[in-house]
PDB file of N, CA and C in Angstrom:
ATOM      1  N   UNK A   1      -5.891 -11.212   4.099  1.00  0.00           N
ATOM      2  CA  UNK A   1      -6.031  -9.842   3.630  1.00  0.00           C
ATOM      3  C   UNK A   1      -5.652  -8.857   4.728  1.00  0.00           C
ATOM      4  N   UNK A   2      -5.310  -9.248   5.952  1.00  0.00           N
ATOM      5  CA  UNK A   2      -4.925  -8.378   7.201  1.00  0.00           C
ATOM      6  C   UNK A   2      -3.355  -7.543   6.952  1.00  0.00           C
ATOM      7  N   UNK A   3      -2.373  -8.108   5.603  1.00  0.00           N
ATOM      8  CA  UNK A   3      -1.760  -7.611   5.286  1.00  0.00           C
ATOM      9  C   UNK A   3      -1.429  -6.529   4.936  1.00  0.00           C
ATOM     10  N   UNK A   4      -2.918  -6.353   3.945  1.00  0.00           N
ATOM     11  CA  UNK A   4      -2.832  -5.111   2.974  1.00  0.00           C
ATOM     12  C   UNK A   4      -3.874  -4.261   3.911  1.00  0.00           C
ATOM     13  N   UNK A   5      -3.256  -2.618   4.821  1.00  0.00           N
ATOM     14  CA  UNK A   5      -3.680  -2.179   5.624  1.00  0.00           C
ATOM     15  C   UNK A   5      -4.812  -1.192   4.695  1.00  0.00           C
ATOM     16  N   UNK A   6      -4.397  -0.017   4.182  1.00  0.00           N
ATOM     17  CA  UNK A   6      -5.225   0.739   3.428  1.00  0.00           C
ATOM     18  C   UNK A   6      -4.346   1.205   2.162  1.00  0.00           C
ATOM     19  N   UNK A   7      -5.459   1.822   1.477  1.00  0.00           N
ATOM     20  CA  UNK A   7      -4.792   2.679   0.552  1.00  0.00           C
ATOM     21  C   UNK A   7      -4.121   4.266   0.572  1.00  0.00           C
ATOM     22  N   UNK A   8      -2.991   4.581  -0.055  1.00  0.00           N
ATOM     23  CA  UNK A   8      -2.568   5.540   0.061  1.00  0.00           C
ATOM     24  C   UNK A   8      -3.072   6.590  -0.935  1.00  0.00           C
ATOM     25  N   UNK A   9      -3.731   7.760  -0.485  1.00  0.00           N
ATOM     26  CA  UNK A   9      -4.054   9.015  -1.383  1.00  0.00           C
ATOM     27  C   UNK A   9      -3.815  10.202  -0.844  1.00  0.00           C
ATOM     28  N   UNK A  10      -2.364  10.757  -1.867  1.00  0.00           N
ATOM     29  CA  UNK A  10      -1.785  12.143  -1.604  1.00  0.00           C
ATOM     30  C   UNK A  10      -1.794  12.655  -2.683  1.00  0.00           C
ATOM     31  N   UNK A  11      -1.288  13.572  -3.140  1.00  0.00           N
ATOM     32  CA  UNK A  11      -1.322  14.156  -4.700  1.00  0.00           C
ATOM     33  C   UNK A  11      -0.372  13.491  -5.130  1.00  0.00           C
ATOM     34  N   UNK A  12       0.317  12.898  -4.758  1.00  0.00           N
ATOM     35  CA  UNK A  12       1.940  11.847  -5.697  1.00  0.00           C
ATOM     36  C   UNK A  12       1.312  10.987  -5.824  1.00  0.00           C
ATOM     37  N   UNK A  13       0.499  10.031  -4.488  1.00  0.00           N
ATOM     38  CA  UNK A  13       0.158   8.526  -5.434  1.00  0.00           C
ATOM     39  C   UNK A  13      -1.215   8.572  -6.155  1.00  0.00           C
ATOM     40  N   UNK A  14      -1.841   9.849  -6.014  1.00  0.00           N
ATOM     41  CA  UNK A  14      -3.007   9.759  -7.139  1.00  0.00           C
ATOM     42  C   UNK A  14      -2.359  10.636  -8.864  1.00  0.00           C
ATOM     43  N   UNK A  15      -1.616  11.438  -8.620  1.00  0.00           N
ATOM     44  CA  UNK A  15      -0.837  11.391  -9.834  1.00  0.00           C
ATOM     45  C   UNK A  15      -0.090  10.058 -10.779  1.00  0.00           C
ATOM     46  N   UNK A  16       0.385   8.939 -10.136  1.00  0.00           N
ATOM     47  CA  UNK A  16       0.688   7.453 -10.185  1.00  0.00           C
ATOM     48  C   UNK A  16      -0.547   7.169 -10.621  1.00  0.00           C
ATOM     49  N   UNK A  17      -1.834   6.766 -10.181  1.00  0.00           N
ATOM     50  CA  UNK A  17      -3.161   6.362 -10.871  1.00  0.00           C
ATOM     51  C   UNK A  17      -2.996   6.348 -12.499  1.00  0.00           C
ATOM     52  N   UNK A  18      -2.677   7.870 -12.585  1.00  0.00           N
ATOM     53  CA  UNK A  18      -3.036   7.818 -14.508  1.00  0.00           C
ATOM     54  C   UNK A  18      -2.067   6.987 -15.263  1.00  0.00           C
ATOM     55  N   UNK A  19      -0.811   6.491 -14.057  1.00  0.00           N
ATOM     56  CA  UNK A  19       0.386   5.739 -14.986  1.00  0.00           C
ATOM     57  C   UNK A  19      -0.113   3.992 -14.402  1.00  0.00           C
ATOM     58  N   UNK A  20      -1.435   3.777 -13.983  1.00  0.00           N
ATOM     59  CA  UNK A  20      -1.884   2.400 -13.250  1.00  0.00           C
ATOM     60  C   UNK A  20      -1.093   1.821 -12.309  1.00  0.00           C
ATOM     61  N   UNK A  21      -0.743   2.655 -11.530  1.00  0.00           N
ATOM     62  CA  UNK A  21       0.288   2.228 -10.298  1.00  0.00           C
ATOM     63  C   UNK A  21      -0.603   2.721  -9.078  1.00  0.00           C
ATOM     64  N   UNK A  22      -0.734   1.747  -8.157  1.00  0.00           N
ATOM     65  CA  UNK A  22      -1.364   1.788  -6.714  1.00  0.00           C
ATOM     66  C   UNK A  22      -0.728   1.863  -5.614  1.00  0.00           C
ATOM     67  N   UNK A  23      -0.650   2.715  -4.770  1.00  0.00           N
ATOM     68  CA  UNK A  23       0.228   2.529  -3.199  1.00  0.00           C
ATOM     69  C   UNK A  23      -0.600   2.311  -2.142  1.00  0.00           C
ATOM     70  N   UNK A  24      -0.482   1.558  -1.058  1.00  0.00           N
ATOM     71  CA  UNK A  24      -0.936   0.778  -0.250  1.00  0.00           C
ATOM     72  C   UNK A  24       0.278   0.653   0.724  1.00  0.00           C
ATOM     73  N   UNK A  25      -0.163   0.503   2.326  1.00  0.00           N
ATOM     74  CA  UNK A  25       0.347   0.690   3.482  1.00  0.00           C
ATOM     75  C   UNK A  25       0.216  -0.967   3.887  1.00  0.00           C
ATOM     76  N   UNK A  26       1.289  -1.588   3.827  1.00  0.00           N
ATOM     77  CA  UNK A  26       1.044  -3.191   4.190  1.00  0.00           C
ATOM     78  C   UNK A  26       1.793  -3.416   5.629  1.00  0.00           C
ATOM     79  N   UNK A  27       1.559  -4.435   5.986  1.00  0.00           N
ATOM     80  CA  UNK A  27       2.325  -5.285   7.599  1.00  0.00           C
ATOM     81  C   UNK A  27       3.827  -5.190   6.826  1.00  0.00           C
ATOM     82  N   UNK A  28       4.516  -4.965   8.104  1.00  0.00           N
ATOM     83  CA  UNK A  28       5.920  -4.415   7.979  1.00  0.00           C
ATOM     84  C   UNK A  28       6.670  -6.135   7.886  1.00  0.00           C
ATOM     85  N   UNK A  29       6.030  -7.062   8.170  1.00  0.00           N
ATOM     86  CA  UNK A  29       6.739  -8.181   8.027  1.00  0.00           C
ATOM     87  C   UNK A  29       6.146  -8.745   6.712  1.00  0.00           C
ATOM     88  N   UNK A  30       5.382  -8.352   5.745  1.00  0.00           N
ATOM     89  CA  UNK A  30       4.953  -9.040   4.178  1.00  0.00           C
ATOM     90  C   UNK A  30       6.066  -8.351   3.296  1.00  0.00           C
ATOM     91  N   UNK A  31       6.443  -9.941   2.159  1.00  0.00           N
ATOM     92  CA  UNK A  31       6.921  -9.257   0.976  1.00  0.00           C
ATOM     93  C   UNK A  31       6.441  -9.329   0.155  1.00  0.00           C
ATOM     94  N   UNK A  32       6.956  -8.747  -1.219  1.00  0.00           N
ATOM     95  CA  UNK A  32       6.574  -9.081  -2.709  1.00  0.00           C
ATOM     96  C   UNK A  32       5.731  -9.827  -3.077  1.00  0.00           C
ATOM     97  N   UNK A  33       5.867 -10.866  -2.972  1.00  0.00           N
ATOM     98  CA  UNK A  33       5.535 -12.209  -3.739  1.00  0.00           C
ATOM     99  C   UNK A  33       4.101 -12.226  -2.870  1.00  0.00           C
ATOM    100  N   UNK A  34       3.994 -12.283  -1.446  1.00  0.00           N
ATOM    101  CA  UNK A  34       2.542 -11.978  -0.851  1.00  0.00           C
ATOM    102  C   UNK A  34       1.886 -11.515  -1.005  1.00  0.00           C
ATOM    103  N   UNK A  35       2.103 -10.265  -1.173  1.00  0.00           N
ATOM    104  CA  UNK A  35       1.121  -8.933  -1.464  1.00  0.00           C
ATOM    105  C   UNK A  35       0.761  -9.090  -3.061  1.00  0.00           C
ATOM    106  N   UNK A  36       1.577  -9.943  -4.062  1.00  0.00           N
ATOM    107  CA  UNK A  36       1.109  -9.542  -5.511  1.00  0.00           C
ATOM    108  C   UNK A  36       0.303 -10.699  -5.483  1.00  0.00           C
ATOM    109  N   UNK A  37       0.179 -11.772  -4.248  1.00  0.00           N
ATOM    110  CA  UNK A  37      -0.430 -12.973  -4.848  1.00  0.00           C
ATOM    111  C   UNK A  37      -1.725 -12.363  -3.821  1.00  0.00           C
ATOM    112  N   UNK A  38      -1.853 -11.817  -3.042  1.00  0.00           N
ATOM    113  CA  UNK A  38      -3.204 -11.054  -2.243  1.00  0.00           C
ATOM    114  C   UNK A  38      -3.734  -9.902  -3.339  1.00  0.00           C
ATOM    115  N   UNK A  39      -2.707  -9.559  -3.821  1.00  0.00           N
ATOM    116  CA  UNK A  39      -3.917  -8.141  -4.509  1.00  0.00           C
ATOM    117  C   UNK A  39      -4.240  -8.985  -5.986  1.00  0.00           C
ATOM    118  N   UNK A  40      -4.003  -9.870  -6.351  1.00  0.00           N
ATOM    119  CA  UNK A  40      -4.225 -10.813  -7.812  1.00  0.00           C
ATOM    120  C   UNK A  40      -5.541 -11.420  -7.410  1.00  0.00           C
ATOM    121  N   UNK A  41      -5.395 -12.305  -6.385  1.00  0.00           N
ATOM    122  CA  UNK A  41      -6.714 -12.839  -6.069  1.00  0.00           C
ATOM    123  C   UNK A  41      -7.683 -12.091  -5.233  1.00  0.00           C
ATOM    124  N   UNK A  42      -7.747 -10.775  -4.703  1.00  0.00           N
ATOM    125  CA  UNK A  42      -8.783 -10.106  -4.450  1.00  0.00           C
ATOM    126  C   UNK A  42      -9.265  -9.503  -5.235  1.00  0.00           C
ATOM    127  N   UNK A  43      -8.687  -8.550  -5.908  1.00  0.00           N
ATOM    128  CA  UNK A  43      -9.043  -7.703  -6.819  1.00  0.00           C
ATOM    129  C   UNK A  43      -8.998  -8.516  -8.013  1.00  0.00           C
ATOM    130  N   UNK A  44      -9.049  -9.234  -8.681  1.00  0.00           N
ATOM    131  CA  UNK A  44      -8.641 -10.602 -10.230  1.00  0.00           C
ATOM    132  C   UNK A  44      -8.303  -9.130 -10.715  1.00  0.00           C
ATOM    133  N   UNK A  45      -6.454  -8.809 -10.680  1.00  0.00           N
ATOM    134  CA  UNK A  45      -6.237  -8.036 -11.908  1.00  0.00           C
ATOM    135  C   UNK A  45      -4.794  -8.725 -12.135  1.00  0.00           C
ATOM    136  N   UNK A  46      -4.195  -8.385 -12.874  1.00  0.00           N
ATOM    137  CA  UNK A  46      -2.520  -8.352 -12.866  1.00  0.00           C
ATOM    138  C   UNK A  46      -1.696  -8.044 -12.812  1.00  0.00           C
ATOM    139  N   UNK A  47      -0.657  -7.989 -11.967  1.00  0.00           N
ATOM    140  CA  UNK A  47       0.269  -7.217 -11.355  1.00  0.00           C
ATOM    141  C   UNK A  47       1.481  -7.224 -12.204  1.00  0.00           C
ATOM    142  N   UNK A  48       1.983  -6.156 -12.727  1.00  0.00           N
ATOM    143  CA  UNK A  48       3.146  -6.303 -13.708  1.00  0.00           C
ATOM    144  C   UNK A  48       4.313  -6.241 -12.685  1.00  0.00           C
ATOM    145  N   UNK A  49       4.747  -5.213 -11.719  1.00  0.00           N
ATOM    146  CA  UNK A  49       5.509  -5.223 -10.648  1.00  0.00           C
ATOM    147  C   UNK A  49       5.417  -4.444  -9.381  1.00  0.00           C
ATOM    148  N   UNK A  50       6.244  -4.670  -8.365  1.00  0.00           N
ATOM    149  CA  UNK A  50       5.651  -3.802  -7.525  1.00  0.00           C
ATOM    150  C   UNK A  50       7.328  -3.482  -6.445  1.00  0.00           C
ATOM    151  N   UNK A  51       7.051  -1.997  -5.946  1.00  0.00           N
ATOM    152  CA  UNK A  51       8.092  -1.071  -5.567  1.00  0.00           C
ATOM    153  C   UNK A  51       7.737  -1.360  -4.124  1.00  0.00           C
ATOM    154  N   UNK A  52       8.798  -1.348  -3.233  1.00  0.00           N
ATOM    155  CA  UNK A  52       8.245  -0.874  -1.739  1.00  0.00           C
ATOM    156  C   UNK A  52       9.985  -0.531  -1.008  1.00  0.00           C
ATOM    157  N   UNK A  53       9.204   0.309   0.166  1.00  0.00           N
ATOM    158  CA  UNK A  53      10.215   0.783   0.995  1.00  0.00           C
ATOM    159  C   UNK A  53       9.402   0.857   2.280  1.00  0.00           C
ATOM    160  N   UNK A  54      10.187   0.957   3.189  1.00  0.00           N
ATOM    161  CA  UNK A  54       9.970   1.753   4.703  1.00  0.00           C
ATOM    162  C   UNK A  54      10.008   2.654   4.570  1.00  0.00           C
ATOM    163  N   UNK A  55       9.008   3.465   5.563  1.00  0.00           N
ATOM    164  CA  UNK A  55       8.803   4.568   6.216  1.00  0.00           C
ATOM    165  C   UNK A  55       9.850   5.072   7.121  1.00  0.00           C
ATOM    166  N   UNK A  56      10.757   6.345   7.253  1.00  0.00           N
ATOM    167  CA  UNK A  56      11.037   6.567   8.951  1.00  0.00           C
ATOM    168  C   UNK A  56      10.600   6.400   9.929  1.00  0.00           C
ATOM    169  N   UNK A  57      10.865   6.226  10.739  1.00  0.00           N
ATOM    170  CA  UNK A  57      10.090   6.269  11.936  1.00  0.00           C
ATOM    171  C   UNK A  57       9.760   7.247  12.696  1.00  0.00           C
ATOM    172  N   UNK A  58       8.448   7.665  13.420  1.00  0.00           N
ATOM    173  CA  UNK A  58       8.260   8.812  13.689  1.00  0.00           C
ATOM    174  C   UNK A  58       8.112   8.912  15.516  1.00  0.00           C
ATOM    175  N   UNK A  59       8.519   9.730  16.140  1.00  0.00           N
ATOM    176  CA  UNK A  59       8.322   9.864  17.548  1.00  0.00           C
ATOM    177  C   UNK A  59       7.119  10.163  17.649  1.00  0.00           C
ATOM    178  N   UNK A  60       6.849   9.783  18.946  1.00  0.00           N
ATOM    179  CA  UNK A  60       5.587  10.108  19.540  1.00  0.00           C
ATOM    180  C   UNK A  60       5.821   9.914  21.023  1.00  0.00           C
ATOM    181  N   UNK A  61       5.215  11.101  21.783  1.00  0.00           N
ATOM    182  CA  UNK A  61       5.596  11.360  23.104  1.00  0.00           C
ATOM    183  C   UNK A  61       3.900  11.624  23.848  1.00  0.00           C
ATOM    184  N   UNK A  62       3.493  10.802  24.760  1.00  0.00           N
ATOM    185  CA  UNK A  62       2.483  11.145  25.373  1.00  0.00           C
ATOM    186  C   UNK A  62       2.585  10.975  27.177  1.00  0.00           C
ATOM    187  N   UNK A  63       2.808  12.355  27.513  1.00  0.00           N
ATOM    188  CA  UNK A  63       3.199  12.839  28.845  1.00  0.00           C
ATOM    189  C   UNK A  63       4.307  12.262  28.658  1.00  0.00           C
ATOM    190  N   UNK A  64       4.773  11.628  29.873  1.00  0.00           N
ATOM    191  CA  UNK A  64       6.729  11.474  29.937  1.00  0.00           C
ATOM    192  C   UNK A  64       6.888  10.403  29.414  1.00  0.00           C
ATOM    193  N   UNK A  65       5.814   9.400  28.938  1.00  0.00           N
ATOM    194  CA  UNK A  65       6.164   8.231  27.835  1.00  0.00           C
ATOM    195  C   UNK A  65       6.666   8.681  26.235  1.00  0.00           C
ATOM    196  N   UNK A  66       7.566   8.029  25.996  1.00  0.00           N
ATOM    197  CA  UNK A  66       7.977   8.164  24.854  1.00  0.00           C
ATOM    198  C   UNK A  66       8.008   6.743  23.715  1.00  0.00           C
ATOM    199  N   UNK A  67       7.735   7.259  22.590  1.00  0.00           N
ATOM    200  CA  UNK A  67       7.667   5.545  21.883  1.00  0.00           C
ATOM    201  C   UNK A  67       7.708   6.473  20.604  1.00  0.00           C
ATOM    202  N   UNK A  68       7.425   5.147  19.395  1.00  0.00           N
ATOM    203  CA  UNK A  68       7.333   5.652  18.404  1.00  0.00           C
ATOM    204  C   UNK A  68       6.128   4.920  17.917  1.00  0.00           C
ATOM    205  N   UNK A  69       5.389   5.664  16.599  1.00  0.00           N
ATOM    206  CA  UNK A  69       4.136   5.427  16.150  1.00  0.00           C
ATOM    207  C   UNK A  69       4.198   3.821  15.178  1.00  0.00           C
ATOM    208  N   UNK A  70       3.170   3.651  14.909  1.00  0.00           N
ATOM    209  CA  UNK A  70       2.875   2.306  14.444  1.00  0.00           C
ATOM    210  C   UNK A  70       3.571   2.497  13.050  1.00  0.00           C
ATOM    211  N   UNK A  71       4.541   1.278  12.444  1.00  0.00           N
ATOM    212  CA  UNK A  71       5.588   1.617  11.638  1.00  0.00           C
ATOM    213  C   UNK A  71       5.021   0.675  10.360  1.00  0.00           C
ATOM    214  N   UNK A  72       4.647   0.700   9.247  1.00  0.00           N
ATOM    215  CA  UNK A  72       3.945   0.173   7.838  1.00  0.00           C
ATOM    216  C   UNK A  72       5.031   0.409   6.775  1.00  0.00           C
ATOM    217  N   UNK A  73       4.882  -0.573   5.917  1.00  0.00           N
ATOM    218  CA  UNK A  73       5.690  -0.841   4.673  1.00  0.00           C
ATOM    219  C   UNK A  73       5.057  -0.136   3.992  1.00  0.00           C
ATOM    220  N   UNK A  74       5.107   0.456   2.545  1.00  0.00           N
ATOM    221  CA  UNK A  74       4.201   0.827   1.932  1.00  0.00           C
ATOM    222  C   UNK A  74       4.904   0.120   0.456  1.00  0.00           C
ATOM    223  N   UNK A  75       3.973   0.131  -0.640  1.00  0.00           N
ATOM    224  CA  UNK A  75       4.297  -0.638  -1.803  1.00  0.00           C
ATOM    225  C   UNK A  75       3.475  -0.043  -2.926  1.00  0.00           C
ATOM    226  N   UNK A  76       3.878   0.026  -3.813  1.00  0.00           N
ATOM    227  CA  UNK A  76       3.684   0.627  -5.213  1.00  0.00           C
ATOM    228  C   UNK A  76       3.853  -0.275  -6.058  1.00  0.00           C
ATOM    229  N   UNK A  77       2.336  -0.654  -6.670  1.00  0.00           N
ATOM    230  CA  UNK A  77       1.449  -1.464  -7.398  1.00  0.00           C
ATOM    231  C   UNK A  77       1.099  -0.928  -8.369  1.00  0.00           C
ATOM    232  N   UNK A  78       1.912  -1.623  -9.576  1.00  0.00           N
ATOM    233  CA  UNK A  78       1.862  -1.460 -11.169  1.00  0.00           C
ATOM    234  C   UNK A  78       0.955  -2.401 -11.559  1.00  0.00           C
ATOM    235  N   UNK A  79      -0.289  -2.031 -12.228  1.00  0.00           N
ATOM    236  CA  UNK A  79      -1.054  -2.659 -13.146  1.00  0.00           C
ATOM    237  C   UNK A  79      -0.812  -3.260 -14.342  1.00  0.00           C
ATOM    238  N   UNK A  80      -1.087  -4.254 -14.844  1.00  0.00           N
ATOM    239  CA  UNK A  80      -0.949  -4.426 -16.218  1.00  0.00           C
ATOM    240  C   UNK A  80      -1.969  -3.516 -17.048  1.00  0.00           C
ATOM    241  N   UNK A  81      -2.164  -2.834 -18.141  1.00  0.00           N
ATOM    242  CA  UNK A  81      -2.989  -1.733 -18.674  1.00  0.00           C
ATOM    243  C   UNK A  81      -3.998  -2.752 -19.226  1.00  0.00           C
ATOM    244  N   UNK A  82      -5.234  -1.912 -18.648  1.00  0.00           N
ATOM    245  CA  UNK A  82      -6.846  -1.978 -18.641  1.00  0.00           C
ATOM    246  C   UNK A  82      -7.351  -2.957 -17.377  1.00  0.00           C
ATOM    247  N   UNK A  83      -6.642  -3.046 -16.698  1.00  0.00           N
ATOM    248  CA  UNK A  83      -7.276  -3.603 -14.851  1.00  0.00           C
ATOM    249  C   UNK A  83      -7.011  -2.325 -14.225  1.00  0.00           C
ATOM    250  N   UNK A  84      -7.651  -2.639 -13.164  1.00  0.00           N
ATOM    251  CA  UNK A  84      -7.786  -1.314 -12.320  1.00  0.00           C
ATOM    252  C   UNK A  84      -8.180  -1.737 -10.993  1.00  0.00           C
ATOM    253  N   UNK A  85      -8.006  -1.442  -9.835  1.00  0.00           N
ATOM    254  CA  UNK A  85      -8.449  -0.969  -8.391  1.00  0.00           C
ATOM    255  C   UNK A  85      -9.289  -0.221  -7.889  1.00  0.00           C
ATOM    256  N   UNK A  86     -10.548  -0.796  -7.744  1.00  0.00           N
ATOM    257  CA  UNK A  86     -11.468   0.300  -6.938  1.00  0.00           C
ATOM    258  C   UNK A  86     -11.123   1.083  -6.127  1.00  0.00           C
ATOM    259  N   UNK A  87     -10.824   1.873  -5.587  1.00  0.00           N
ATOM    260  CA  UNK A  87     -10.463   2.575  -4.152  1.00  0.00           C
ATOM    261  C   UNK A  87     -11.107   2.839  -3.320  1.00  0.00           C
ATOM    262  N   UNK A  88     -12.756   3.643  -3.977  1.00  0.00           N
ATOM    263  CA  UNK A  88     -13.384   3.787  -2.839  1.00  0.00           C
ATOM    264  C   UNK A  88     -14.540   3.059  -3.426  1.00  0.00           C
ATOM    265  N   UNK A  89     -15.078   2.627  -2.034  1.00  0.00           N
ATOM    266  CA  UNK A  89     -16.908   1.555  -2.392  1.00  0.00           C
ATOM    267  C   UNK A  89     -18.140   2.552  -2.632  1.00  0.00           C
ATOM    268  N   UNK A  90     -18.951   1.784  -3.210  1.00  0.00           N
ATOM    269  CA  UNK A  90     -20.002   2.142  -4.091  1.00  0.00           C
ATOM    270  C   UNK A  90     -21.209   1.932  -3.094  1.00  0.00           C
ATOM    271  N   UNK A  91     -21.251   2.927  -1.939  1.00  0.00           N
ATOM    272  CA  UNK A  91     -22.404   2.375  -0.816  1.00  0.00           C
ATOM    273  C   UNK A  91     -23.219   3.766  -0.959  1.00  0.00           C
TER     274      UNK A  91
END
């Protein structure tokens, strides 16, 4: 499960919610077939398909070091209709 980093919530991927599609920030080296067989058996739902791309990469400069920030896949997770994804816990 060290794959799947967090969930993504902006006004685009919670607009996606009402169409049962999930976005999530995964390890830049997982594909497809991983992530639908990790979010199937954590969550028991069913995955109809799922979208992903890279991020740009972003600079980051601290004093005269220069690098760039920690770089995540992100992926867009279609539900089959009436499963669903908790997002946030019930504590």
């Amino acid at each position: 499960m060290d794959q799947i980093k967090y969930p993504i919530l902006t006004e685009k991927t919670i607009g996606l919610l009402e169409k049962n599609q999930y976005s999530f920030n995964v390890d830049i080296n997982s594909n497809k077939t991983e992530i639908k067989k990790w979010i199937e058996l954590f969550f028991k739902v069913q995955v109809i398909s799922i979208n992903s791309h890279r991020l740009p990469k972003k600079k980051k400069k601290i004093g005269i070091i220069k690098g760039y920030a920690v770089q995540y896949k992100r992926m867009i997770i279609k539900l089959k209709s009436g499963y669903s994804i908790p997002l946030f816990s019930s504590k």
